[in-house]
PDB file of N, CA and C in Angstrom:
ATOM      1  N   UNK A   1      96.964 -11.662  47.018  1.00  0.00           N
ATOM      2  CA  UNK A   1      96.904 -10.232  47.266  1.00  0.00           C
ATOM      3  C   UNK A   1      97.356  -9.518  45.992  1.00  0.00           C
ATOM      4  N   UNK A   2      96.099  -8.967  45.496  1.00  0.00           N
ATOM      5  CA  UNK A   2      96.831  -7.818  44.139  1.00  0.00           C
ATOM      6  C   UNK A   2      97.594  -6.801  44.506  1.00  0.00           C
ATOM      7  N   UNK A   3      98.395  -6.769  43.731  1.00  0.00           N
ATOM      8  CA  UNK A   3      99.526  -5.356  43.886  1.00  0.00           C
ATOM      9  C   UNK A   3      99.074  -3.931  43.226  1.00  0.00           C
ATOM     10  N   UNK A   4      98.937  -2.915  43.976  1.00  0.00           N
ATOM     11  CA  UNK A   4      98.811  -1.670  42.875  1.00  0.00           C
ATOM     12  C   UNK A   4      99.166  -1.547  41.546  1.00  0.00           C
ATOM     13  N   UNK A   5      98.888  -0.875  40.833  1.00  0.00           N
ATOM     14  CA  UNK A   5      99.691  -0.485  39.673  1.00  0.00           C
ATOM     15  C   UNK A   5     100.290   0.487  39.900  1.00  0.00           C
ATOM     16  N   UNK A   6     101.498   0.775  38.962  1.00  0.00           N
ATOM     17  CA  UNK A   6     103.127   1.305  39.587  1.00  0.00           C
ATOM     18  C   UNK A   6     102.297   2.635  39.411  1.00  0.00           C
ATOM     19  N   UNK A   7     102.586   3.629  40.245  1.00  0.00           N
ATOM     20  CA  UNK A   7     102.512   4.723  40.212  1.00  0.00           C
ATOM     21  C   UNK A   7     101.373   5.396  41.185  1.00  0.00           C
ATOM     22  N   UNK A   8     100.339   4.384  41.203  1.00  0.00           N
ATOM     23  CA  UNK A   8      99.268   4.784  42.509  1.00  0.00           C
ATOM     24  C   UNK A   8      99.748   5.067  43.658  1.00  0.00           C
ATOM     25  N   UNK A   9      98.961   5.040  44.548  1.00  0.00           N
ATOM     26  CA  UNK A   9      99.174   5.204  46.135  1.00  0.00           C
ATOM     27  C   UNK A   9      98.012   4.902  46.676  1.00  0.00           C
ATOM     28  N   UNK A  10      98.081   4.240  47.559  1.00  0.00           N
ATOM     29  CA  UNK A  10      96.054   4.424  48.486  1.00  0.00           C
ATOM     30  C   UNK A  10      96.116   5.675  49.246  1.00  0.00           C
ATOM     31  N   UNK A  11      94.916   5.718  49.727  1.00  0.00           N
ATOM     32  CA  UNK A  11      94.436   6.924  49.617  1.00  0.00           C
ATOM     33  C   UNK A  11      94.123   6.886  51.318  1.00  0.00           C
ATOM     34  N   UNK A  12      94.486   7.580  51.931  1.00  0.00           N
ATOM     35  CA  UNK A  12      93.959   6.872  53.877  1.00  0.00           C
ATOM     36  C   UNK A  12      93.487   8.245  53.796  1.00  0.00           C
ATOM     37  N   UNK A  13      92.619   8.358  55.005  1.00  0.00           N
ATOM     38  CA  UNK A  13      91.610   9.669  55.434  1.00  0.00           C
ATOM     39  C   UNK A  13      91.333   9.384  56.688  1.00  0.00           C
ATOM     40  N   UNK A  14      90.930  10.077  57.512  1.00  0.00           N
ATOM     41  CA  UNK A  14      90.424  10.124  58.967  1.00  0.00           C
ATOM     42  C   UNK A  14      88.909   9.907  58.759  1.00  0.00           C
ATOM     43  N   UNK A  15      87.605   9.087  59.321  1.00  0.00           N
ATOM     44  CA  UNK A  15      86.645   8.603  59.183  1.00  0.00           C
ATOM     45  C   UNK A  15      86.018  10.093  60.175  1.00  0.00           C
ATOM     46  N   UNK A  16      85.043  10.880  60.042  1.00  0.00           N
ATOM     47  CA  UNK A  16      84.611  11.391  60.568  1.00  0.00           C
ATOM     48  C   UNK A  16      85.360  12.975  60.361  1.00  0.00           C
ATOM     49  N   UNK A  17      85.778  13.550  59.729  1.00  0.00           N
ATOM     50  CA  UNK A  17      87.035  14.397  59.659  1.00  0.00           C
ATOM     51  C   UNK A  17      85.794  15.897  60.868  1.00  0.00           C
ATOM     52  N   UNK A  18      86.924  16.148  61.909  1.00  0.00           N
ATOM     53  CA  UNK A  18      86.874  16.993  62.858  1.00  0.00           C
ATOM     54  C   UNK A  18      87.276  18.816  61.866  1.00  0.00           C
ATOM     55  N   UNK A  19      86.517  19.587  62.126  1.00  0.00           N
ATOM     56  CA  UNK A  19      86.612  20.728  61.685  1.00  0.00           C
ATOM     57  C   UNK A  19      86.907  21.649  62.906  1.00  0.00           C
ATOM     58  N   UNK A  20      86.609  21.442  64.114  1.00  0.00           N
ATOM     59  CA  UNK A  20      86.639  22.333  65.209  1.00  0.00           C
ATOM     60  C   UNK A  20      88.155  22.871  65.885  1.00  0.00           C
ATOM     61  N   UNK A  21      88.178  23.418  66.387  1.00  0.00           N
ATOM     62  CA  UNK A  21      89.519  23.822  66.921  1.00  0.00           C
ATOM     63  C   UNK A  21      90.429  23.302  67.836  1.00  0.00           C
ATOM     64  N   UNK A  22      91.640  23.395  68.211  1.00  0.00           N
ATOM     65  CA  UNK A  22      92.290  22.381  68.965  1.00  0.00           C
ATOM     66  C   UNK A  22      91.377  22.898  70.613  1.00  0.00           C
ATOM     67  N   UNK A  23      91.828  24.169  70.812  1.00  0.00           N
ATOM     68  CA  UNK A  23      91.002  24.339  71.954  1.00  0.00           C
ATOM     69  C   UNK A  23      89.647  23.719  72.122  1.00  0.00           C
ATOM     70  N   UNK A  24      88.903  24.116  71.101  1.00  0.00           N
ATOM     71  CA  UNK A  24      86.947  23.023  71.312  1.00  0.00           C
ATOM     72  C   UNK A  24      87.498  21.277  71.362  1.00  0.00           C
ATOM     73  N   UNK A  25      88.541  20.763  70.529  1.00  0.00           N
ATOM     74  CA  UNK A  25      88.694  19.431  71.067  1.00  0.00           C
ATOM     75  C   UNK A  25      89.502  19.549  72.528  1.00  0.00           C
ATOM     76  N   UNK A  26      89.824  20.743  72.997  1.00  0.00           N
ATOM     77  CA  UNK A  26      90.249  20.057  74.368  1.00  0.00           C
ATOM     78  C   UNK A  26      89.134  19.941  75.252  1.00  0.00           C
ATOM     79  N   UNK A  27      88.171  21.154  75.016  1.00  0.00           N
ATOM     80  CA  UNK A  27      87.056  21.176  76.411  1.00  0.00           C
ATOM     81  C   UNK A  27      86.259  19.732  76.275  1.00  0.00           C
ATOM     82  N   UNK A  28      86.378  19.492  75.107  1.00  0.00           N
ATOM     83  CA  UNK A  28      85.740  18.058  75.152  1.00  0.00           C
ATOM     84  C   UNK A  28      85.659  17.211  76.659  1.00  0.00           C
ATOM     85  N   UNK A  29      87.142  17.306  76.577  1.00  0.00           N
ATOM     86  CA  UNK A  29      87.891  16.648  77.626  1.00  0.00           C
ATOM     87  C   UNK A  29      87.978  17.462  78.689  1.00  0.00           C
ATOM     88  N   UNK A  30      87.021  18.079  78.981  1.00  0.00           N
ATOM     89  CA  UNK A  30      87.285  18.951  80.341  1.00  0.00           C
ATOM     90  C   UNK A  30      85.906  18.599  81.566  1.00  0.00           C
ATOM     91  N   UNK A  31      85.959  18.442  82.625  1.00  0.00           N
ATOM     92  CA  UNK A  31      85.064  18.055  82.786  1.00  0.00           C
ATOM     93  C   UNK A  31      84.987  18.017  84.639  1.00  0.00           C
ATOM     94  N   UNK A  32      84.107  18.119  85.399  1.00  0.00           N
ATOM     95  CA  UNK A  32      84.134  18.022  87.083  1.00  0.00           C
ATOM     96  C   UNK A  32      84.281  17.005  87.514  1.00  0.00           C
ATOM     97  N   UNK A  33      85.348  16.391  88.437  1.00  0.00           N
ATOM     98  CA  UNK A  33      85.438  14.945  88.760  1.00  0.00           C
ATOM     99  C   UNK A  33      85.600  15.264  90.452  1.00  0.00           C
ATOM    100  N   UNK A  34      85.513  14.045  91.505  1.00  0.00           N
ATOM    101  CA  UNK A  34      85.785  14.094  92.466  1.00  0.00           C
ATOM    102  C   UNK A  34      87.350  14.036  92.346  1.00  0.00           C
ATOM    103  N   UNK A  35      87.780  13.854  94.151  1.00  0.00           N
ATOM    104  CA  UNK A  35      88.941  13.586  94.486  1.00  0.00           C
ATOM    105  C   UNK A  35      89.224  11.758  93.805  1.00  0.00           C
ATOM    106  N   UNK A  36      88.228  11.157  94.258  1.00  0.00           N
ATOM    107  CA  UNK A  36      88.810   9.524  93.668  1.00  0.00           C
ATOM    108  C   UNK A  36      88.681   9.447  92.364  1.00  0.00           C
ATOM    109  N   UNK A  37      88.439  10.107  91.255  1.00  0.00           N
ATOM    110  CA  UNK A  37      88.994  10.184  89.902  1.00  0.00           C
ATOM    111  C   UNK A  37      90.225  10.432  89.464  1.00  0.00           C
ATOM    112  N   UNK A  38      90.732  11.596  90.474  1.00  0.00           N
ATOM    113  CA  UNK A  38      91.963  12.382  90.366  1.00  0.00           C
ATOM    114  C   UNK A  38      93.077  10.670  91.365  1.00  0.00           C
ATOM    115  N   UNK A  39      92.778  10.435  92.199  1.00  0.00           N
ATOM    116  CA  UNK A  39      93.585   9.708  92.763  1.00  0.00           C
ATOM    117  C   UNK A  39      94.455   8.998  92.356  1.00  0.00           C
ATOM    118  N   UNK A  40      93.886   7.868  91.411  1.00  0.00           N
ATOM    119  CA  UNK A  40      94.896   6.946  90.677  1.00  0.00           C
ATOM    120  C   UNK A  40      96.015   7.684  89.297  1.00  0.00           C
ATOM    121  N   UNK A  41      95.609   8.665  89.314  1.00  0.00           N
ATOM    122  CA  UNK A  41      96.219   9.494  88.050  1.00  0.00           C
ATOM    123  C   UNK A  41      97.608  10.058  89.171  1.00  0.00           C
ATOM    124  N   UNK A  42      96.931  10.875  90.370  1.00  0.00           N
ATOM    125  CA  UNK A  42      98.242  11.062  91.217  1.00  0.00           C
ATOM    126  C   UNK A  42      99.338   9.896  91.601  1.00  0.00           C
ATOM    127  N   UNK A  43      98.766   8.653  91.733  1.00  0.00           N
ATOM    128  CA  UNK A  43      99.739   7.463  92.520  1.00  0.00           C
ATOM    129  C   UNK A  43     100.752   7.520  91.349  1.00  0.00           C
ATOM    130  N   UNK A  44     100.317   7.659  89.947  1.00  0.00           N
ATOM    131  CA  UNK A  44     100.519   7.190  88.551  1.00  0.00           C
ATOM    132  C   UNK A  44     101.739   8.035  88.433  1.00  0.00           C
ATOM    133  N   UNK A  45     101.510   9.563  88.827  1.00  0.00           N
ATOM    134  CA  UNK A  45     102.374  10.533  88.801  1.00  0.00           C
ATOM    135  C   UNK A  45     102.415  11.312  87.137  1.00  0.00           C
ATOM    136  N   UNK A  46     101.096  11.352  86.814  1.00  0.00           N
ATOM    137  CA  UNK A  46     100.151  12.070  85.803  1.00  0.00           C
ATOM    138  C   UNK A  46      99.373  12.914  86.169  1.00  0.00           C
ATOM    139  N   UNK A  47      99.507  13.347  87.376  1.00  0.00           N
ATOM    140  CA  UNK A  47      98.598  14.480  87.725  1.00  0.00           C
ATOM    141  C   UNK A  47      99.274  15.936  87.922  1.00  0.00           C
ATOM    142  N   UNK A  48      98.590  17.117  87.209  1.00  0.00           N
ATOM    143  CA  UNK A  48      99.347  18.186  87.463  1.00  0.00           C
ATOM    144  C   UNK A  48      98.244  18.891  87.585  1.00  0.00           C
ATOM    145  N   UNK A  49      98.787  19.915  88.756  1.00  0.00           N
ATOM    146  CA  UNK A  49      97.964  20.802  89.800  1.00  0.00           C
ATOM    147  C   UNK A  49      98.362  22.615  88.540  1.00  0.00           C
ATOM    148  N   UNK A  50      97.165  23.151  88.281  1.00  0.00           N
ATOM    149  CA  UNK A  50      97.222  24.244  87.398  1.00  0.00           C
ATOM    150  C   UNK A  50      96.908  25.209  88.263  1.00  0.00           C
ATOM    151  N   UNK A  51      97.018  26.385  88.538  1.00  0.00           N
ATOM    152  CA  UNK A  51      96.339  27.384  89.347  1.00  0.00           C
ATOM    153  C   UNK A  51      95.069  28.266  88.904  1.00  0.00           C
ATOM    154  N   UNK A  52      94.481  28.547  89.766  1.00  0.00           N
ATOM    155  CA  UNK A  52      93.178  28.887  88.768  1.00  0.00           C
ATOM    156  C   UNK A  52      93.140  30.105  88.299  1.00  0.00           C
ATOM    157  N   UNK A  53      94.390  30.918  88.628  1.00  0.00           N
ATOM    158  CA  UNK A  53      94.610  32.298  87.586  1.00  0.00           C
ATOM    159  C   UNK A  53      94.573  31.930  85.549  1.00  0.00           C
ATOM    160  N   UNK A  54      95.121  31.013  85.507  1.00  0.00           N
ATOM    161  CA  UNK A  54      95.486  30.227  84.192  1.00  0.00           C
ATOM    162  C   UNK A  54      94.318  29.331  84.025  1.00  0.00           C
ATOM    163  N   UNK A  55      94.029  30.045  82.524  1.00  0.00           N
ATOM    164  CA  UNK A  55      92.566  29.062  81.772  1.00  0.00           C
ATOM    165  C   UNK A  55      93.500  27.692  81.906  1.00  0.00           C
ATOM    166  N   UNK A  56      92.283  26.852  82.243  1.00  0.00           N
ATOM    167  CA  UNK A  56      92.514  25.521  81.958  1.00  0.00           C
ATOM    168  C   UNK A  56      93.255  24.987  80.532  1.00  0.00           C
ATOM    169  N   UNK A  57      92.359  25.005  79.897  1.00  0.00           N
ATOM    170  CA  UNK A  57      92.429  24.880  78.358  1.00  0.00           C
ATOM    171  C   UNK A  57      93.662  25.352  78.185  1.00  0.00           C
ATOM    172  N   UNK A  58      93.903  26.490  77.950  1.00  0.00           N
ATOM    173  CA  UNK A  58      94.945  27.038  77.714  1.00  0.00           C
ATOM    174  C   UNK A  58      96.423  26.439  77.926  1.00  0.00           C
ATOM    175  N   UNK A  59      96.224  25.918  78.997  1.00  0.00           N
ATOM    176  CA  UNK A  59      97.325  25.055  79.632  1.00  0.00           C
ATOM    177  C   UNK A  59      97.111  23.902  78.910  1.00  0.00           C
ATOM    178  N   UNK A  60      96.281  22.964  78.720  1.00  0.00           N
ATOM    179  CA  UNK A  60      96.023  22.017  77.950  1.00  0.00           C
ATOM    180  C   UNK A  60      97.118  21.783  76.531  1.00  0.00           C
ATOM    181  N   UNK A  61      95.858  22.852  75.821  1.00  0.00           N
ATOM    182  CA  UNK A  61      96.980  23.788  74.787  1.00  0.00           C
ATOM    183  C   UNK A  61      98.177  23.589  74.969  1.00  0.00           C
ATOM    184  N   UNK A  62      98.969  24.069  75.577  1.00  0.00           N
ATOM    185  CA  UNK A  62     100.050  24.125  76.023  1.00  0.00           C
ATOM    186  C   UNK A  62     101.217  22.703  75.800  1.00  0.00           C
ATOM    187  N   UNK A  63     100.392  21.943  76.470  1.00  0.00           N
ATOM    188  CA  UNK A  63     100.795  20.657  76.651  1.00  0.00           C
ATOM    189  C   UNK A  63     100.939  19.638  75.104  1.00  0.00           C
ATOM    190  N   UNK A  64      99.571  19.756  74.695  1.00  0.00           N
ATOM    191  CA  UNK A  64      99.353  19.085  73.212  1.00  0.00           C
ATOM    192  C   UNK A  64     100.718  19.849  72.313  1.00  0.00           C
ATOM    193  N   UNK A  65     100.761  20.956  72.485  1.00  0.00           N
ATOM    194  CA  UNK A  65     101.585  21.908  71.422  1.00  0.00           C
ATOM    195  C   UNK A  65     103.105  21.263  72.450  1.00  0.00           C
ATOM    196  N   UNK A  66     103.150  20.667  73.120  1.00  0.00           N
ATOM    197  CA  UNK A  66     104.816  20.769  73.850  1.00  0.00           C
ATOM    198  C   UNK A  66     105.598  22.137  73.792  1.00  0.00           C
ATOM    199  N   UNK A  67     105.013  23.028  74.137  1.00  0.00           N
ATOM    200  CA  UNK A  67     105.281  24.264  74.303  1.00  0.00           C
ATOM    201  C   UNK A  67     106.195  24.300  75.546  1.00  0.00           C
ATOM    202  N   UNK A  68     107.643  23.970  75.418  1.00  0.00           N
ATOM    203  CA  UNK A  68     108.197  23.626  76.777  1.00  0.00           C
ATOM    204  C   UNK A  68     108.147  24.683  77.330  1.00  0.00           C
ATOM    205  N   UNK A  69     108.477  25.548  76.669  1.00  0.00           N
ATOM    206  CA  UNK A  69     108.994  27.388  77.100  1.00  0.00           C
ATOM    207  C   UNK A  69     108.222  27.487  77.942  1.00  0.00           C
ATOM    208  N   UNK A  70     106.695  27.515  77.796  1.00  0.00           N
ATOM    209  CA  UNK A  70     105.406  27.947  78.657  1.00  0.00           C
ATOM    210  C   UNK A  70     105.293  27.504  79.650  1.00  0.00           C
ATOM    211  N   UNK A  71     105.126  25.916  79.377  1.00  0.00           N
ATOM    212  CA  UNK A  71     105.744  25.367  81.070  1.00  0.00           C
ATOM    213  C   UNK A  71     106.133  25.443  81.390  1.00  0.00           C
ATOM    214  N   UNK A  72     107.263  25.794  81.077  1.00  0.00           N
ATOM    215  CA  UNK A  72     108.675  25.835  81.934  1.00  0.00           C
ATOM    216  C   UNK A  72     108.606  27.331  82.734  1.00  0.00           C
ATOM    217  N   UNK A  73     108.080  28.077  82.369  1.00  0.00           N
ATOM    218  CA  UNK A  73     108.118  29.505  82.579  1.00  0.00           C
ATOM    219  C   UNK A  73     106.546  29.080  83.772  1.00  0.00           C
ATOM    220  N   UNK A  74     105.710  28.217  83.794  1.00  0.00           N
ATOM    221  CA  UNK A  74     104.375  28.357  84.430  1.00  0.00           C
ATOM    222  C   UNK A  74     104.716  27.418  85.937  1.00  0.00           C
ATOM    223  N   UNK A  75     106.024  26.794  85.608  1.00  0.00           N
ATOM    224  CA  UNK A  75     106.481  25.677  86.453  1.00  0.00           C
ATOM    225  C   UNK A  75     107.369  26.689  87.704  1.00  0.00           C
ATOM    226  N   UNK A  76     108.272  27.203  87.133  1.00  0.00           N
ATOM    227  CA  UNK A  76     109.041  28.139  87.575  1.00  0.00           C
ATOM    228  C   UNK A  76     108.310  29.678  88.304  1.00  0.00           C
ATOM    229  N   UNK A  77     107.351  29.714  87.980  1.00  0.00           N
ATOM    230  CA  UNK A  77     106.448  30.993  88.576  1.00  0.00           C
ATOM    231  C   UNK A  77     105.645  30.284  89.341  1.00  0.00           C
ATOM    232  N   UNK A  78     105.422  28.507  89.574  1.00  0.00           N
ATOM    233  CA  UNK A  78     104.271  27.804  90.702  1.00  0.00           C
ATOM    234  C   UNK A  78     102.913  27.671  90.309  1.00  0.00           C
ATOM    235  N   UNK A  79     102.756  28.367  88.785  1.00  0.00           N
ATOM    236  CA  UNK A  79     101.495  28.106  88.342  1.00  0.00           C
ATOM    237  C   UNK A  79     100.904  26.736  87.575  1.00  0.00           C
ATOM    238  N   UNK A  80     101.855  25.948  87.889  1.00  0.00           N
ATOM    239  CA  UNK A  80     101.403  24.618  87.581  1.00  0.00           C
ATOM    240  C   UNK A  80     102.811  23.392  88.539  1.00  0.00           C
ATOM    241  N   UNK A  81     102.509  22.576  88.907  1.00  0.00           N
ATOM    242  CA  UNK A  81     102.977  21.709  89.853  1.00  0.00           C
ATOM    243  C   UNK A  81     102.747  20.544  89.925  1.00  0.00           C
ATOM    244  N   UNK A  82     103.832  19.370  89.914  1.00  0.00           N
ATOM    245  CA  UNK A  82     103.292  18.315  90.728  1.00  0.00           C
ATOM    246  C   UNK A  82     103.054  18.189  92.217  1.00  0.00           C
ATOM    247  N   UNK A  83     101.628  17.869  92.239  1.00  0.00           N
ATOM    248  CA  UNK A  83     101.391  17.559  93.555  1.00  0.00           C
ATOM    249  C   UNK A  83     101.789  16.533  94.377  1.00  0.00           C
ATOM    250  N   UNK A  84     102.044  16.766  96.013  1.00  0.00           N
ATOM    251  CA  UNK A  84     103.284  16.321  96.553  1.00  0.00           C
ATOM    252  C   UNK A  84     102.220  15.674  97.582  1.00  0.00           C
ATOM    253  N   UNK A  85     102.676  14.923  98.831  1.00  0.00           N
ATOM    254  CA  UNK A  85     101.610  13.531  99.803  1.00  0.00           C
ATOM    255  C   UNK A  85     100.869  14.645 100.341  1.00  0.00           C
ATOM    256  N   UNK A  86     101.188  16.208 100.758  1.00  0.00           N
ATOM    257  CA  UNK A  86     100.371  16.776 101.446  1.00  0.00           C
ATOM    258  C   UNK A  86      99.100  17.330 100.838  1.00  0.00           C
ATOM    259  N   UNK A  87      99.496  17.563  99.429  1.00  0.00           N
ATOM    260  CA  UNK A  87      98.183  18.190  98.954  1.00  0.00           C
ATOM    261  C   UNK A  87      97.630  16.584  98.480  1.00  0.00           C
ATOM    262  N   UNK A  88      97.780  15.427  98.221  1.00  0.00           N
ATOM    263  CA  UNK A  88      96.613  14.648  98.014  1.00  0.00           C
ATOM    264  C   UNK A  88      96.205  14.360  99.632  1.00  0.00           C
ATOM    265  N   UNK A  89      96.919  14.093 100.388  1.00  0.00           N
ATOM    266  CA  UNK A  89      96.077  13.745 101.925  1.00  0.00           C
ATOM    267  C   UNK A  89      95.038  15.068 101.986  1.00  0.00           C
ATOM    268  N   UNK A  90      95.271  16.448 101.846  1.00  0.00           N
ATOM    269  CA  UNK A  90      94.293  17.384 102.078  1.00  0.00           C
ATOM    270  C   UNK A  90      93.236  17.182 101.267  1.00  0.00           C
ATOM    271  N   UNK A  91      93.384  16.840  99.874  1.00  0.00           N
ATOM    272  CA  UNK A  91      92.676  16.546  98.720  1.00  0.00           C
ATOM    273  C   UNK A  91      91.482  15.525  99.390  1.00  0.00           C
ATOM    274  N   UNK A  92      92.309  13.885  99.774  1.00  0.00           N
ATOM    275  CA  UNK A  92      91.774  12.817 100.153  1.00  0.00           C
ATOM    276  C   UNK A  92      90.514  13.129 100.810  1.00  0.00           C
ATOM    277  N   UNK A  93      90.281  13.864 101.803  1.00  0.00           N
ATOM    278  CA  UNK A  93      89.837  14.409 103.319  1.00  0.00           C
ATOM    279  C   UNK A  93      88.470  15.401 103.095  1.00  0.00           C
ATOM    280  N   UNK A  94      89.203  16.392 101.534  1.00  0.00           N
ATOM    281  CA  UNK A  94      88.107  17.630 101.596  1.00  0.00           C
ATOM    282  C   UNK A  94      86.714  16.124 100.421  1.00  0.00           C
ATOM    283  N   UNK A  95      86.018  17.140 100.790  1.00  0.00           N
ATOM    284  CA  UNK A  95      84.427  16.849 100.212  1.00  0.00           C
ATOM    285  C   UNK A  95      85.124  17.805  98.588  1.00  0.00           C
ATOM    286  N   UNK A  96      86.011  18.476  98.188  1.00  0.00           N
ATOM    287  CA  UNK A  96      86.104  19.068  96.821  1.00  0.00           C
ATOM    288  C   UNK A  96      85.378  18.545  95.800  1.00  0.00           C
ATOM    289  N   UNK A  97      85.289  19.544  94.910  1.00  0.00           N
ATOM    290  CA  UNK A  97      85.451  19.133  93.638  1.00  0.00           C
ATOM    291  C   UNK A  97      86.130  19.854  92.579  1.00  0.00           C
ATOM    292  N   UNK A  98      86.484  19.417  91.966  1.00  0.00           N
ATOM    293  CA  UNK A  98      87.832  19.446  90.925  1.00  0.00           C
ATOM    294  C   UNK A  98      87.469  19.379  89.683  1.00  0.00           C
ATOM    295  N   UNK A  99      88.269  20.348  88.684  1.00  0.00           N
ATOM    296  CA  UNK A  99      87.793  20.402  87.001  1.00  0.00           C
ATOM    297  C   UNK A  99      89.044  19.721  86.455  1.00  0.00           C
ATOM    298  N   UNK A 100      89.194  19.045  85.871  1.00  0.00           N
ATOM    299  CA  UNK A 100      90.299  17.986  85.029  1.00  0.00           C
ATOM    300  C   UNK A 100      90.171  17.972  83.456  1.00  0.00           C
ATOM    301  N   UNK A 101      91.509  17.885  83.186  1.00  0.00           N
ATOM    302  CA  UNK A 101      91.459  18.238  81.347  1.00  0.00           C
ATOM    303  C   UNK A 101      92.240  16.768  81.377  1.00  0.00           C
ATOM    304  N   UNK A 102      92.083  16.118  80.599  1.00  0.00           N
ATOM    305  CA  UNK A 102      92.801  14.972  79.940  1.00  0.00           C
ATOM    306  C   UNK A 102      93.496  15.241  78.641  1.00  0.00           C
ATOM    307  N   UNK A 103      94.589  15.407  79.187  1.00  0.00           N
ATOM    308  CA  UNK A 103      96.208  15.875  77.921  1.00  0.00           C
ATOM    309  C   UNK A 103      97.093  14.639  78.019  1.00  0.00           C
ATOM    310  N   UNK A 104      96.581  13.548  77.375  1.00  0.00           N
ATOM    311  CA  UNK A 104      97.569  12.272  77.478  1.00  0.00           C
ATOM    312  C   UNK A 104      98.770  12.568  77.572  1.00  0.00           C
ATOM    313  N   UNK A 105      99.816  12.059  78.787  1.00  0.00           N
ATOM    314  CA  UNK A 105     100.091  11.326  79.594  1.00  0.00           C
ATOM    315  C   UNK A 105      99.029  12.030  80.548  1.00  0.00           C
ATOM    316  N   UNK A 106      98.927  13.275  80.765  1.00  0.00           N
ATOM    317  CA  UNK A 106      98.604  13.720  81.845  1.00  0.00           C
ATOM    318  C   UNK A 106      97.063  13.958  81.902  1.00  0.00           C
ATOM    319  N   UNK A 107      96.670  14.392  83.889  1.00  0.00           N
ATOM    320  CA  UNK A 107      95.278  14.907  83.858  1.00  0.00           C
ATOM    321  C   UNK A 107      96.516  16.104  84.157  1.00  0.00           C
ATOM    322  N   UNK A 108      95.364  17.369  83.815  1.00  0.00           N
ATOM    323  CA  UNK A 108      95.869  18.520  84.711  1.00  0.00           C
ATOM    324  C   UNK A 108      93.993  19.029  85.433  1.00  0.00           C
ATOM    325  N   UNK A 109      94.517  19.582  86.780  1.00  0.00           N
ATOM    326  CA  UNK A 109      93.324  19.686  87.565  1.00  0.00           C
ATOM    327  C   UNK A 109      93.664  20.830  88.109  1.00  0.00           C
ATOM    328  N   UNK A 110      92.407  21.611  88.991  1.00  0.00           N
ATOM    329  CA  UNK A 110      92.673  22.270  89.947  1.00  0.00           C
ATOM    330  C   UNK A 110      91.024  22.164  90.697  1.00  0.00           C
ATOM    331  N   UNK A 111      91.075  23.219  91.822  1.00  0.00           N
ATOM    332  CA  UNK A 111      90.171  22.784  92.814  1.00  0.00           C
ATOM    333  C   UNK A 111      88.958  23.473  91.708  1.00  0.00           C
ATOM    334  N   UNK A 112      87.613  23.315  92.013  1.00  0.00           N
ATOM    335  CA  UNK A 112      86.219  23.773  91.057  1.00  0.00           C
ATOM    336  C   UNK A 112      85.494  24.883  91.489  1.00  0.00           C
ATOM    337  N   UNK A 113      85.817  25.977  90.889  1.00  0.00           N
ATOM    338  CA  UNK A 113      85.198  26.941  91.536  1.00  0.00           C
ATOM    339  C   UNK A 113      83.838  26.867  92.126  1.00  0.00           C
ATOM    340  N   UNK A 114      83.815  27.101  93.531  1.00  0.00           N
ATOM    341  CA  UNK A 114      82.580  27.070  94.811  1.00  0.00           C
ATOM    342  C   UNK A 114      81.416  27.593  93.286  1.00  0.00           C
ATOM    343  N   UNK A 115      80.147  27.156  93.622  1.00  0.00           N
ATOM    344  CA  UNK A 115      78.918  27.098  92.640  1.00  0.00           C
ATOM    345  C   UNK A 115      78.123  28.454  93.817  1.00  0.00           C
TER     346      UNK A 115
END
C-alpha cells in the first residue's frame, strides 16, 4: 500500500451530488400507504400521528433539523402524538388511507385526505 505524499489529503465527494432542497428531498419520501404499512412501524414504536392542520413536510423538516423546540411545542398543543392501542385497533378496522413521510427513526403519518 503506497502512502501519500506528506502534505496531500484525498479528496472524498458524494457520487451524484443532490442540488434540491431539504424540503424536495423530504417529499421524496412522502407517499400514500395503507394501514398494514403503517403497522409494523407502530408495534416498533416509530410511528407518529401529525394532525392535518400541519404540512406534513414541514414536520418532517422539523425532525431532520432536531428542532426540539417545535416539537415540543407541537407535542404539547396535540398536534403530533404517539399513537396509543385505540387509535391502531380503529386504524386496523377502517378501509383508510394514510400519507407517511419517512424521517429515520421515524414514519410520521396522518389519515389521507378523502379524494
Amino acid at each position: 500500500m503506497s502512502e501519500e505524499p506528506e502534505g496531500e489529503t484525498m479528496r472524498y465527494g458524494m457520487i451524484g451530488h443532490d442540488d434540491r432542497s431539504e424540503s424536495e428531498k423530504l417529499e421524496k419520501y412522502l407517499g400514500e400507504v395503507d394501514w398494514s404499512y403503517l403497522e409494523k412501524h407502530y408495534a416498533a414504536g416509530a410511528l407518529v400521528y401529525v394532525d392535518p392542520a400541519l404540512d406534513l413536510v414541514s414536520v418532517g423538516k422539523a425532525f431532520v433539523e432536531d428542532d426540539a423546540e417545535t416539537i415540543a411545542a407541537w407535542k404539547k398543543a396535540g398536534d403530533i402524538l404517539i399513537p396509543s392501542t385505540p387509535h391502531a385497533a380503529y386504524w386496523e378496522e377502517s378501509e383508510l388511507s394514510f400519507e407517511a413521510l419517512v424521517v429515520s427513526p421515524f414514519v410520521l403519518m396522518r389519515e389521507a385526505p378523502e379524494k
